[in-house]
C-alpha atoms as a PDB file:
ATOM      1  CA  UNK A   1     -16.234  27.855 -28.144  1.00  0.00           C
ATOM      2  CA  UNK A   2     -18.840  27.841 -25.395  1.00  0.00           C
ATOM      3  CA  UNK A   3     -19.918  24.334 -26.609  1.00  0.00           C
ATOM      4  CA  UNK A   4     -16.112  23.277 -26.541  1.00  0.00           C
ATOM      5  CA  UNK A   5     -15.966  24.353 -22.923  1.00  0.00           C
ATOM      6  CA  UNK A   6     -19.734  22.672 -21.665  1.00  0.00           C
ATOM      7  CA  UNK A   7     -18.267  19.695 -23.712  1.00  0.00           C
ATOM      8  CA  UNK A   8     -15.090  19.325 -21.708  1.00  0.00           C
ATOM      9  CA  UNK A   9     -16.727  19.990 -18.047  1.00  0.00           C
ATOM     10  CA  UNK A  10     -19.084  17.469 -18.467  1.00  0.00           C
ATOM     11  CA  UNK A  11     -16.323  14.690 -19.762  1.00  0.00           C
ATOM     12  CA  UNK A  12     -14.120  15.912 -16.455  1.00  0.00           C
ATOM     13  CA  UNK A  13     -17.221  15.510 -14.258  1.00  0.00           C
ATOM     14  CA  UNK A  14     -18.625  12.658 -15.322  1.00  0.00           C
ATOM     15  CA  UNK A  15     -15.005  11.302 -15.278  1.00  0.00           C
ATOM     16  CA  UNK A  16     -15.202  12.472 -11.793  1.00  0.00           C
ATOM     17  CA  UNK A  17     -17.877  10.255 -11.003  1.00  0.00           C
ATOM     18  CA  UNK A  18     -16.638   6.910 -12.811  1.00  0.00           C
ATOM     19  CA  UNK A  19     -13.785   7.204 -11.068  1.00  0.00           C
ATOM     20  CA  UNK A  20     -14.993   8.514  -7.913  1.00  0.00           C
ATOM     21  CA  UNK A  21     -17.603   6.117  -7.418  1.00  0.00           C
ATOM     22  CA  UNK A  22     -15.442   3.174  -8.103  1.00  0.00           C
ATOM     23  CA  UNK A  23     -12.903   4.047  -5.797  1.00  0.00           C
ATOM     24  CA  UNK A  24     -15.407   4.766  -2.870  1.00  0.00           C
ATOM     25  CA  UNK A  25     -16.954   0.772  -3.561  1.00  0.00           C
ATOM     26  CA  UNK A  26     -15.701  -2.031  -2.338  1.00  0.00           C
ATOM     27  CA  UNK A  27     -13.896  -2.929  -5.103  1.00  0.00           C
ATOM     28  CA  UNK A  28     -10.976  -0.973  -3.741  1.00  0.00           C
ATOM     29  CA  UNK A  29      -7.568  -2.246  -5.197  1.00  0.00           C
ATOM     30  CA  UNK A  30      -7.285  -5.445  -7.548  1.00  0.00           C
ATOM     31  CA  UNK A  31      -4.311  -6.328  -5.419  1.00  0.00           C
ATOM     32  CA  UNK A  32      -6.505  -5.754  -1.871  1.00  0.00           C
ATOM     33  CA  UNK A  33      -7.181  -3.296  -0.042  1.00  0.00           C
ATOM     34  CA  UNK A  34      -4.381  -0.481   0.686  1.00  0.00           C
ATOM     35  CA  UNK A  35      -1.505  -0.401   3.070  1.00  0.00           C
ATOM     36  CA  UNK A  36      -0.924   2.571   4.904  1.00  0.00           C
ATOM     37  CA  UNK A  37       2.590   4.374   3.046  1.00  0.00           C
ATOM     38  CA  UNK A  38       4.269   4.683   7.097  1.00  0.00           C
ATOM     39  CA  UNK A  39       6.375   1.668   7.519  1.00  0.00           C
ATOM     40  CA  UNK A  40       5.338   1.184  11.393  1.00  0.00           C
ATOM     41  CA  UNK A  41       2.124   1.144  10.576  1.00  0.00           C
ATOM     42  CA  UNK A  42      -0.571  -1.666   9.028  1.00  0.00           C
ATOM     43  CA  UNK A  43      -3.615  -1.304   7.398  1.00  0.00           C
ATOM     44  CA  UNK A  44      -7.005  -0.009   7.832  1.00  0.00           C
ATOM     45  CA  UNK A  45      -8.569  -2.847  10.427  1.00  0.00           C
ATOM     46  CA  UNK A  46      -8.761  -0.579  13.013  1.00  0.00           C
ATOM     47  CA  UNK A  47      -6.547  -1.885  15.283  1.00  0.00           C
ATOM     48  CA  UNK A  48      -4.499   0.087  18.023  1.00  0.00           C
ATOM     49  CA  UNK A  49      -1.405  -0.656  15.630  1.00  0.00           C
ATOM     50  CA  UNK A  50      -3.105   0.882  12.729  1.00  0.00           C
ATOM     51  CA  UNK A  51      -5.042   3.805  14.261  1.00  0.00           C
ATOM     52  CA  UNK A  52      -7.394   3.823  10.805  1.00  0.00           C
ATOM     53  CA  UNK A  53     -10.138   1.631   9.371  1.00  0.00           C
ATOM     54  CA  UNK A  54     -11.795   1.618   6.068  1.00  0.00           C
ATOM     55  CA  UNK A  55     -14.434   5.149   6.808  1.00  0.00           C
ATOM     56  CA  UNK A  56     -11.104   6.670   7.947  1.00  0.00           C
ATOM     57  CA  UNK A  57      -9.002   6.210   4.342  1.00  0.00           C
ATOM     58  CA  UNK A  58     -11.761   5.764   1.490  1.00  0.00           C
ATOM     59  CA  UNK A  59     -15.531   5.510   2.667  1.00  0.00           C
ATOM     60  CA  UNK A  60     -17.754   7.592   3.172  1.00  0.00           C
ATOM     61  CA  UNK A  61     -20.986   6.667   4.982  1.00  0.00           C
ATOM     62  CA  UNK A  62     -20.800   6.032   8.733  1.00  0.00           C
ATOM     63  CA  UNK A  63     -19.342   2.853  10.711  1.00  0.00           C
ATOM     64  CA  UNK A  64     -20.961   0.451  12.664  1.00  0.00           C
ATOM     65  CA  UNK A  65     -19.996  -1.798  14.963  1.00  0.00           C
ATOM     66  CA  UNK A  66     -21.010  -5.397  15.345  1.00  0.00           C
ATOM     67  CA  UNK A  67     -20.697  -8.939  16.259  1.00  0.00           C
ATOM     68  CA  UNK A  68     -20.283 -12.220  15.302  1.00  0.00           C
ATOM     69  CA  UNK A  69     -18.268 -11.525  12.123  1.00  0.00           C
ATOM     70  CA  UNK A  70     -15.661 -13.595  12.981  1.00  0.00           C
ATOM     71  CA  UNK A  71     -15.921 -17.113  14.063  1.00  0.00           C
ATOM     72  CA  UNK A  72     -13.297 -20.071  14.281  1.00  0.00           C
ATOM     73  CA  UNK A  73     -12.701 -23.175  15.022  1.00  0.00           C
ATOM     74  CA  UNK A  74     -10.397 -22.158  18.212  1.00  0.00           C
ATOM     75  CA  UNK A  75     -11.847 -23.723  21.274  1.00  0.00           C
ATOM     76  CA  UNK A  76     -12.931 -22.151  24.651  1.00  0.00           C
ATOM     77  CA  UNK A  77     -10.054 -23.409  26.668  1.00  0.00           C
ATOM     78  CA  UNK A  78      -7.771 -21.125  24.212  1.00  0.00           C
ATOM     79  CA  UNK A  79      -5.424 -21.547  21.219  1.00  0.00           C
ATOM     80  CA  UNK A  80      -2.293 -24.057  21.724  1.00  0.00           C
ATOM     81  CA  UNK A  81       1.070 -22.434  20.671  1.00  0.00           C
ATOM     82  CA  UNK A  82       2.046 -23.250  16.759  1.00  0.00           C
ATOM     83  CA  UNK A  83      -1.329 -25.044  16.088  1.00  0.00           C
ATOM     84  CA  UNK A  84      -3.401 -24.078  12.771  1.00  0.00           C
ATOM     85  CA  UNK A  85      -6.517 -22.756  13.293  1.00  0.00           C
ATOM     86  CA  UNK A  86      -9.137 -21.986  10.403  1.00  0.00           C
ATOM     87  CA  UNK A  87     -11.079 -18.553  10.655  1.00  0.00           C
ATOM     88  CA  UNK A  88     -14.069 -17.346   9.340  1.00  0.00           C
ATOM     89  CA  UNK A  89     -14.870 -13.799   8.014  1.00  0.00           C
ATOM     90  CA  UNK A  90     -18.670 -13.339   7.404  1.00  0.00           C
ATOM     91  CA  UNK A  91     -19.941  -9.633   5.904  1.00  0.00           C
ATOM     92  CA  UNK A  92     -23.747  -9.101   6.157  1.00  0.00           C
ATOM     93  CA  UNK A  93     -25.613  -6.145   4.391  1.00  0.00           C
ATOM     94  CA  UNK A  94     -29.196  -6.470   3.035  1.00  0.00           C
ATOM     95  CA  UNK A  95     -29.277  -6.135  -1.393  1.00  0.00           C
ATOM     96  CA  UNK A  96     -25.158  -5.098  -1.478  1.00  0.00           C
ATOM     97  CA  UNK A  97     -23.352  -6.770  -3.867  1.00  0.00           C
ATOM     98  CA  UNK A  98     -20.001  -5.759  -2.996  1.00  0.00           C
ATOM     99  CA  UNK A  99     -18.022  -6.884  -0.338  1.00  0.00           C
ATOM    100  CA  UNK A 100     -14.057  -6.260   0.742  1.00  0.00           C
ATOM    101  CA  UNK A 101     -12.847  -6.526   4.541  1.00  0.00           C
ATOM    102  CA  UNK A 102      -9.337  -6.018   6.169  1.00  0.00           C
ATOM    103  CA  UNK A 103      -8.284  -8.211   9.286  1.00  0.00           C
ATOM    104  CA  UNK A 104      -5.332  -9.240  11.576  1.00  0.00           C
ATOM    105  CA  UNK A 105      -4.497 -10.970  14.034  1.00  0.00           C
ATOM    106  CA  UNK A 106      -2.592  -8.456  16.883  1.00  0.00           C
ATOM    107  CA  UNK A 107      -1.830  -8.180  20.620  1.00  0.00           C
ATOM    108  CA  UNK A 108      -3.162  -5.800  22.517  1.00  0.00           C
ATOM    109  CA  UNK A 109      -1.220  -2.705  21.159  1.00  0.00           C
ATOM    110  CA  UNK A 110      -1.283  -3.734  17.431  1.00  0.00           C
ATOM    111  CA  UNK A 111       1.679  -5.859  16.829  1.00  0.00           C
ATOM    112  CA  UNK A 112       1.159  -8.549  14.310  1.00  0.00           C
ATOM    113  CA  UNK A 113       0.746 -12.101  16.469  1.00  0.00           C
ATOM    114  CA  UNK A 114       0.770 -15.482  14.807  1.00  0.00           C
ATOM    115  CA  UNK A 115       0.975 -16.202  11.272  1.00  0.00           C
ATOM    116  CA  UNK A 116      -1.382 -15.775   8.391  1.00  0.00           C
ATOM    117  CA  UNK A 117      -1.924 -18.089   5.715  1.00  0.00           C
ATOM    118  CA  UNK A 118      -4.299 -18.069   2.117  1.00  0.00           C
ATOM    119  CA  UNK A 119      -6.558 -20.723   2.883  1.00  0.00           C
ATOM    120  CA  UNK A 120      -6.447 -23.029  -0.197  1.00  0.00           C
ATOM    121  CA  UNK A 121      -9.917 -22.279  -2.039  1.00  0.00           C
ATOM    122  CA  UNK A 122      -8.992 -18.645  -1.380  1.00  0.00           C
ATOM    123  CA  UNK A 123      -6.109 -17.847  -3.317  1.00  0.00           C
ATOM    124  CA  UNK A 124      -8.002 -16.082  -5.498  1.00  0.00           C
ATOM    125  CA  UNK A 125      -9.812 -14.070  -3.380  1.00  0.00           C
ATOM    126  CA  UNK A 126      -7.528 -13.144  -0.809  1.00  0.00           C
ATOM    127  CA  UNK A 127      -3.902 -11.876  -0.567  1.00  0.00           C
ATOM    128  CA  UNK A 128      -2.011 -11.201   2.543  1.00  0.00           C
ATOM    129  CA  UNK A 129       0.159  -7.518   3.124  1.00  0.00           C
ATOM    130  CA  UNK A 130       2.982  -6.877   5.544  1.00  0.00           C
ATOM    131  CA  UNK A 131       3.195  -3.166   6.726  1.00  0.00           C
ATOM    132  CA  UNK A 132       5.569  -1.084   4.282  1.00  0.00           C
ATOM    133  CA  UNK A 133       8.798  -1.964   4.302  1.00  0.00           C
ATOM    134  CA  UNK A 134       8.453  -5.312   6.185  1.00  0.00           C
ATOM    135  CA  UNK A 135       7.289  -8.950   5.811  1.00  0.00           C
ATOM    136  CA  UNK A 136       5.601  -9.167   8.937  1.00  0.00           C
ATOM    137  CA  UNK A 137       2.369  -9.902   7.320  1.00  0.00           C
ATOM    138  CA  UNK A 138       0.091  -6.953   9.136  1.00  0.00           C
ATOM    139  CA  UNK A 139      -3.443  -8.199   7.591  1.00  0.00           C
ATOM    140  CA  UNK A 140      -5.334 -10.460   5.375  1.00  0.00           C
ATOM    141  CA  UNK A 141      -7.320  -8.187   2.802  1.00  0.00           C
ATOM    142  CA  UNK A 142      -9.890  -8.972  -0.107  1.00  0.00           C
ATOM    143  CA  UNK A 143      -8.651  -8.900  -3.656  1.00  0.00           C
ATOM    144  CA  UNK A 144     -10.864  -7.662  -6.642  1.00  0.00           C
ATOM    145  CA  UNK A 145     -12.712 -10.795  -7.853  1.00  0.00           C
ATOM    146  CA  UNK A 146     -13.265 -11.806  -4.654  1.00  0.00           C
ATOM    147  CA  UNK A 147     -15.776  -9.475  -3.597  1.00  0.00           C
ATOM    148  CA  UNK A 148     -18.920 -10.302  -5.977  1.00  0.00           C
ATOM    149  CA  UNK A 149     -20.795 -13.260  -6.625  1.00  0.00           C
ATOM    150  CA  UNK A 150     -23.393 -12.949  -3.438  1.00  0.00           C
ATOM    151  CA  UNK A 151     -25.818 -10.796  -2.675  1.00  0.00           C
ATOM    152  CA  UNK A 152     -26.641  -9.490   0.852  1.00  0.00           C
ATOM    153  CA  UNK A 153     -23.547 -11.468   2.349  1.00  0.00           C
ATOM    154  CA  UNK A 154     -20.014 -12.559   1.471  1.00  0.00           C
ATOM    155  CA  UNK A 155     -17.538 -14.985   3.329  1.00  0.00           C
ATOM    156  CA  UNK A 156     -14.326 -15.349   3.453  1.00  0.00           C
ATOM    157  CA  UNK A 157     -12.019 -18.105   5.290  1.00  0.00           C
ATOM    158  CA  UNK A 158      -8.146 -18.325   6.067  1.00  0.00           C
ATOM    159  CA  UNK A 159      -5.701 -20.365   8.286  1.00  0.00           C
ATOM    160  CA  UNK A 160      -4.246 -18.670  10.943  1.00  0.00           C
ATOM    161  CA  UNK A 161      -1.072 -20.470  13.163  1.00  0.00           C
ATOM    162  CA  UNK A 162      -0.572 -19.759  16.684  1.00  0.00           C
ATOM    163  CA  UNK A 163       2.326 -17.852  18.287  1.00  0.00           C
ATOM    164  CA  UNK A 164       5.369 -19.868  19.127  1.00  0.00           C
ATOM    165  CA  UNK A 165       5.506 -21.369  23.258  1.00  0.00           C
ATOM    166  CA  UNK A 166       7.314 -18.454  23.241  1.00  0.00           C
ATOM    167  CA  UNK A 167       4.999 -15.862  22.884  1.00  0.00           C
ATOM    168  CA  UNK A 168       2.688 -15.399  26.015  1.00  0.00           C
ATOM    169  CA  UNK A 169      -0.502 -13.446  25.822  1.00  0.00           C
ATOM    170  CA  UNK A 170      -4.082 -12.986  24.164  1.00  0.00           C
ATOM    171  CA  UNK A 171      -4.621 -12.242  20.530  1.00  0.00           C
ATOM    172  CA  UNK A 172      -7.346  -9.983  19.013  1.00  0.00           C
ATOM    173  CA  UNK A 173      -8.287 -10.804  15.908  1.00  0.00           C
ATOM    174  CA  UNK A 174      -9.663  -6.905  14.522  1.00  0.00           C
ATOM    175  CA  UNK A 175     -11.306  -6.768  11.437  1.00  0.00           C
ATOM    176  CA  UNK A 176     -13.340  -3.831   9.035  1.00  0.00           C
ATOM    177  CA  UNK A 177     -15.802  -4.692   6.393  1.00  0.00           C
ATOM    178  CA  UNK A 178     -17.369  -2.702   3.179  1.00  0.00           C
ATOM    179  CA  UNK A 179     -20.453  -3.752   1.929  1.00  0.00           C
ATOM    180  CA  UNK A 180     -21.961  -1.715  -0.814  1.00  0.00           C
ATOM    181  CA  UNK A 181     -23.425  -2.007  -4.743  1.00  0.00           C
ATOM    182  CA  UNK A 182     -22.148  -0.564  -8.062  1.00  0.00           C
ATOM    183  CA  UNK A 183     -24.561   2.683  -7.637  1.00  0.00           C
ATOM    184  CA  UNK A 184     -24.303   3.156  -3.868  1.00  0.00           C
ATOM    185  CA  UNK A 185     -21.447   4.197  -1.967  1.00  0.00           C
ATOM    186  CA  UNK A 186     -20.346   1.809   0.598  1.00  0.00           C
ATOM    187  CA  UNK A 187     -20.927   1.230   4.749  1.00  0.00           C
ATOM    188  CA  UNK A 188     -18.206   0.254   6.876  1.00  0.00           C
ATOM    189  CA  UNK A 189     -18.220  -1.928   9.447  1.00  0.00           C
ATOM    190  CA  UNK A 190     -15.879  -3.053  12.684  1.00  0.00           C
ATOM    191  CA  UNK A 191     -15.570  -5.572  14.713  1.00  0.00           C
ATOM    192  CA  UNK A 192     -12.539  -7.698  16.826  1.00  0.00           C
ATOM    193  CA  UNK A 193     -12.070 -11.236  18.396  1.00  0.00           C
ATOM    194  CA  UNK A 194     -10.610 -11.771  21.540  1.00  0.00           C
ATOM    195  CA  UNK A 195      -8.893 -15.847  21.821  1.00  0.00           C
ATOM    196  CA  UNK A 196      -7.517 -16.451  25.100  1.00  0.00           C
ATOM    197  CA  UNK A 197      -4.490 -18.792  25.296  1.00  0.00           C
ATOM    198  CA  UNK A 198      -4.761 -22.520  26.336  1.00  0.00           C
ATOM    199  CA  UNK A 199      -3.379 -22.362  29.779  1.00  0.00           C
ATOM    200  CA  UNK A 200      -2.122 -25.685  30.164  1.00  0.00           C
ATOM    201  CA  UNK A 201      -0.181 -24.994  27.235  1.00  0.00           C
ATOM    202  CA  UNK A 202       2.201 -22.679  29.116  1.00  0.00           C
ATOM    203  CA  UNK A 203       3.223 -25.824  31.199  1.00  0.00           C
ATOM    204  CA  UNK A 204       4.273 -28.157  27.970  1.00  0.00           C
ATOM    205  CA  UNK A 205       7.178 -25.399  27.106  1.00  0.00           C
ATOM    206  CA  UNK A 206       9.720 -27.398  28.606  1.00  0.00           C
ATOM    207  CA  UNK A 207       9.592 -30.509  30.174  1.00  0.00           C
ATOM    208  CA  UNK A 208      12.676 -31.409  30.113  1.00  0.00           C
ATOM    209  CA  UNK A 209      13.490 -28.492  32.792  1.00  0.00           C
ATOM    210  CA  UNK A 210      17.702 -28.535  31.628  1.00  0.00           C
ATOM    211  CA  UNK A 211      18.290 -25.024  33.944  1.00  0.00           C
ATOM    212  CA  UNK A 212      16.905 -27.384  37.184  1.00  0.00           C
ATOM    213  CA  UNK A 213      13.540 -24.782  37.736  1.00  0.00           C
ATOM    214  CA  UNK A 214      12.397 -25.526  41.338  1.00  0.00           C
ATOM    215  CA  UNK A 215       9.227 -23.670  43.543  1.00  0.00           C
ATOM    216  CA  UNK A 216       9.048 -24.357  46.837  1.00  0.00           C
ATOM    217  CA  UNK A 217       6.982 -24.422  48.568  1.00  0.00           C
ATOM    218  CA  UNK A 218       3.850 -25.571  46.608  1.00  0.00           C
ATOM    219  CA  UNK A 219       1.563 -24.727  47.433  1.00  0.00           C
ATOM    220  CA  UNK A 220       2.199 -21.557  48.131  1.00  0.00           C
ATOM    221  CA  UNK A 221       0.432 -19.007  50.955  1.00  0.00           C
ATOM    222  CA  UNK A 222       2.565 -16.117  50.522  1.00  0.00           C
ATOM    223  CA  UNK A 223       6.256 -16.284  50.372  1.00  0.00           C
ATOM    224  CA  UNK A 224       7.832 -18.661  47.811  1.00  0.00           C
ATOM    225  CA  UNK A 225      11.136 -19.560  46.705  1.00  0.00           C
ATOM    226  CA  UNK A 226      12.507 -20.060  42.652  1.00  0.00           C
ATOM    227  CA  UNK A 227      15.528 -22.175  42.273  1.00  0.00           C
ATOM    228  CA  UNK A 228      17.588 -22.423  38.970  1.00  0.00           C
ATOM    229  CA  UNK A 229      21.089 -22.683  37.701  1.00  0.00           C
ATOM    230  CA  UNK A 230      22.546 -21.443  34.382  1.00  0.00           C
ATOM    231  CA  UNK A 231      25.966 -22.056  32.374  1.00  0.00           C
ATOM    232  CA  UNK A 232      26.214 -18.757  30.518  1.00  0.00           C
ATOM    233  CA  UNK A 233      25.622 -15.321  31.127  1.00  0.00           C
ATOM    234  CA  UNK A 234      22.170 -14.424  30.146  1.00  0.00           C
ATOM    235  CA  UNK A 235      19.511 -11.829  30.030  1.00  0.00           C
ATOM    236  CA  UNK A 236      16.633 -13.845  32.506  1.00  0.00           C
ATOM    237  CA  UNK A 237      12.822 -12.568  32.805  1.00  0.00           C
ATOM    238  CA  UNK A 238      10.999 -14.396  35.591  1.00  0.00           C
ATOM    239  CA  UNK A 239       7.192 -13.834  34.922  1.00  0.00           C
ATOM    240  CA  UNK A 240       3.689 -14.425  36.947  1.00  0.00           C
ATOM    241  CA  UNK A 241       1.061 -15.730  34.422  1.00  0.00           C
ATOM    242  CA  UNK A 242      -2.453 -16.756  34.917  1.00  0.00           C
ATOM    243  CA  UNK A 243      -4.111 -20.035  33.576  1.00  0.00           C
ATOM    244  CA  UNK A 244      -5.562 -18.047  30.569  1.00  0.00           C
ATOM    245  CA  UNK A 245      -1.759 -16.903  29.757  1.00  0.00           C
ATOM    246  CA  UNK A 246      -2.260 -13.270  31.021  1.00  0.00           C
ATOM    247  CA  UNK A 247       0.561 -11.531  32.548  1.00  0.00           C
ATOM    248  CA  UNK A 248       0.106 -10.744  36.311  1.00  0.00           C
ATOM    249  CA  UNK A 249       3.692  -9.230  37.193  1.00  0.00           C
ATOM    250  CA  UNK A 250       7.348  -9.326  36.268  1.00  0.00           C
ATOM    251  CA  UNK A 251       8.697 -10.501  39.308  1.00  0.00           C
ATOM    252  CA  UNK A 252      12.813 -10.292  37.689  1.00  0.00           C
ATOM    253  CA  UNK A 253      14.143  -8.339  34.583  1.00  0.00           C
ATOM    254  CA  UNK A 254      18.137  -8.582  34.246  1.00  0.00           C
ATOM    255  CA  UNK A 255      21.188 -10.123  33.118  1.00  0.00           C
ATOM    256  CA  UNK A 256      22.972 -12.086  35.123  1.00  0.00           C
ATOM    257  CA  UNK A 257      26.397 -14.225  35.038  1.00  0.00           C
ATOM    258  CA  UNK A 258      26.791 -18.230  35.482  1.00  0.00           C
ATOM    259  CA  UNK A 259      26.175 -19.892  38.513  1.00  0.00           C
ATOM    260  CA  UNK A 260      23.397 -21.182  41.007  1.00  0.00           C
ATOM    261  CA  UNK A 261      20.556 -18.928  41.742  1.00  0.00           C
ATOM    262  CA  UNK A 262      17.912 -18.874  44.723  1.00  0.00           C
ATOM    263  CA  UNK A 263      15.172 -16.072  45.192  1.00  0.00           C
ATOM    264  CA  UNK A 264      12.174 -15.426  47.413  1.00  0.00           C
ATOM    265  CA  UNK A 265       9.452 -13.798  46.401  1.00  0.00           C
ATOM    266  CA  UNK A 266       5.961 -13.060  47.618  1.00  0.00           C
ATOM    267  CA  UNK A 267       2.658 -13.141  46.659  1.00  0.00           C
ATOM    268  CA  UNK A 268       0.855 -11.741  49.368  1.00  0.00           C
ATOM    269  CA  UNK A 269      -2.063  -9.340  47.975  1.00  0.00           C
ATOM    270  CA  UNK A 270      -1.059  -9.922  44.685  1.00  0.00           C
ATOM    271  CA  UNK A 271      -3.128 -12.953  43.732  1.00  0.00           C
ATOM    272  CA  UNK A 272      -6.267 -14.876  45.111  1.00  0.00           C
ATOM    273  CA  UNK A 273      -6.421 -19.013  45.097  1.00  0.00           C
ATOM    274  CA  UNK A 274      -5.800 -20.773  42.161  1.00  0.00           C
ATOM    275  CA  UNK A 275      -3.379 -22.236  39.886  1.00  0.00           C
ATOM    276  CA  UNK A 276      -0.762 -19.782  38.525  1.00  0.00           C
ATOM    277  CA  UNK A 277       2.512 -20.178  35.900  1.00  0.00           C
ATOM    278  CA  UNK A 278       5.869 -18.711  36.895  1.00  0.00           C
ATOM    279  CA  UNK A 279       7.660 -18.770  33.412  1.00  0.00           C
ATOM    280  CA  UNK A 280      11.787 -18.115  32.841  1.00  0.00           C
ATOM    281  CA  UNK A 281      12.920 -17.069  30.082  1.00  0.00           C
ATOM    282  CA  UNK A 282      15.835 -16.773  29.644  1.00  0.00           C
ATOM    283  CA  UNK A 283      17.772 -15.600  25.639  1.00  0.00           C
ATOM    284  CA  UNK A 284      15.478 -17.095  23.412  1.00  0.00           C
ATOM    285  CA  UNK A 285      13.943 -20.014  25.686  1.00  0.00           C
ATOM    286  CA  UNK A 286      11.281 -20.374  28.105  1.00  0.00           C
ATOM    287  CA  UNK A 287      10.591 -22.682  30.724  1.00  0.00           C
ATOM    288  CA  UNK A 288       7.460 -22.796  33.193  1.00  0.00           C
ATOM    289  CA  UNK A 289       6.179 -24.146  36.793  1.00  0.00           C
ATOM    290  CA  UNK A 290       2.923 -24.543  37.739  1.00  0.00           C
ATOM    291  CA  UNK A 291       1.821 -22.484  41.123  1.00  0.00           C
ATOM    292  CA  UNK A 292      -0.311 -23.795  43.645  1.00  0.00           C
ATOM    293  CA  UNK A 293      -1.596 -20.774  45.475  1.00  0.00           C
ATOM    294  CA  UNK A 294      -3.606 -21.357  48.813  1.00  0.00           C
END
């Protein structure tokens, strides 16, 4: 009886182990690496939408941050709206064996920006997951047979597409990494990338100009005038952007009815010399000026 009973606790704990120890790797899941189960949330990249990263769900050993894991082939000037873009993911950990990684492509509070796409030679080694309940393709994850093969690094590549025109603002690209062996349970690692976006994009939305968008004067010292007209009621944003696409204020937030439309604003203390966008948007289209600012 006794030997029945030593028998049995050592199958359970060395089951214990198998399965313990394969979980905790980098191996993960076969189909990547787990979504959180709360549909408003993402992943484990550590982004402000997801709140988690890979220590947080499955590994053990401590995080460490670092830099230069993610590369691409976006220039310095910024991204331009709906152009493909390839990135690079590159994990480094001296005599590991196993790699896996989470990323995605967010603004500043975690929503999903851009779109993701399997690069080509990848499509076994990648998979992309939306949050739960959604297809708003949250991150780009390892799967299981992409995560061997090299030892001391692994690298992984996908295509990424720009936000529409439409979409104004930086993207961080944040990412976590596992690196680890078959014996050894795995390190996690962090990291993010900011890309700015291309400036003089933001003046190619629309130059056509159909709603008659006027700034005058321009330059401008301090007090400026926005003239437009519009055909239908319609909920209108007037923004302030920089040349790097950040938002500086929102100078009108409303609906408003047909008609004609003529309103002074000022910039005094607001901004310093320099070039400047005032965008419109108004329903689902945007249209931008250039500000001279003296």
């Amino acid at each position: 009886m006794i030997k029945k009973i030593t028998l049995s606790f050592i199958f359970v704990f060395m089951a214990y182990i198998v399965i313990n120890g394969f979980t905790k790797n980098a191996l993960t899941n076969s189909s990547g690496a787990p979504v959180q189960a709360n549909p408003s949330m993402g992943g484990y990249t550590g982004s402000p939408g997801d709140g988690m990263d890979c220590r947080t769900s499955c590994h053990n050993n401590a995080k460490k941050a670092v830099t230069g894991w993610i590369t691409s082939d976006i220039p310095g000037t910024g991204f331009v709206p709906s152009t493909l873009y390839h990135i690079t993911l590159t994990a480094k950990s001296p005599g590991q064996t196993h790699f896996g990684f989470q990323v995605s492509p967010t603004d500043a509070l975690g929503n999903p920006k851009g779109n993701i796409q399997v690069a080509g030679t990848e499509i076994s080694n990648t998979i992309i997951v939306s949050s739960a309940g959604t297809s708003n393709q949250k991150f780009l994850t390892h799967k299981l047979n992409g995560t061997t093969g090299f030892t001391s690094t692994h690298t992984w590549t996908f295509n990424w597409t720009a936000p529409a025109p439409s979409v104004v603002g930086d993207v961080y690209f944040y990412a976590a990494f596992v690196a680890g062996s078959s014996t050894s349970t795995d390190s996690t690692f962090t990291t993010s990338m900011l890309v700015h976006r291309d400036g003089s994009s933001v003046y190619e939305i629309s130059p056509e100009n159909p709603i008659g968008l006027m700034i005058f004067p321009n330059p401008v010292s301090d007090d400026f005038n926005v003239l437009f007209s519009i055909s239908n009621r319609s909920n209108i944003k007037v923004l302030l952007y920089d040349v790097k696409g950040k938002p500086i204020t929102t100078l009108m937030d409303r609906e408003i009815a047909t008609g004609n439309y003529s309103y002074n604003y000022t910039l005094k203390g607001l901004v310093s010399s320099g070039v400047y966008f005032l965008t419109v948007k108004l329903n689902d289209k945007i249209y931008s000026k250039k500000i001279f600012v003296n």
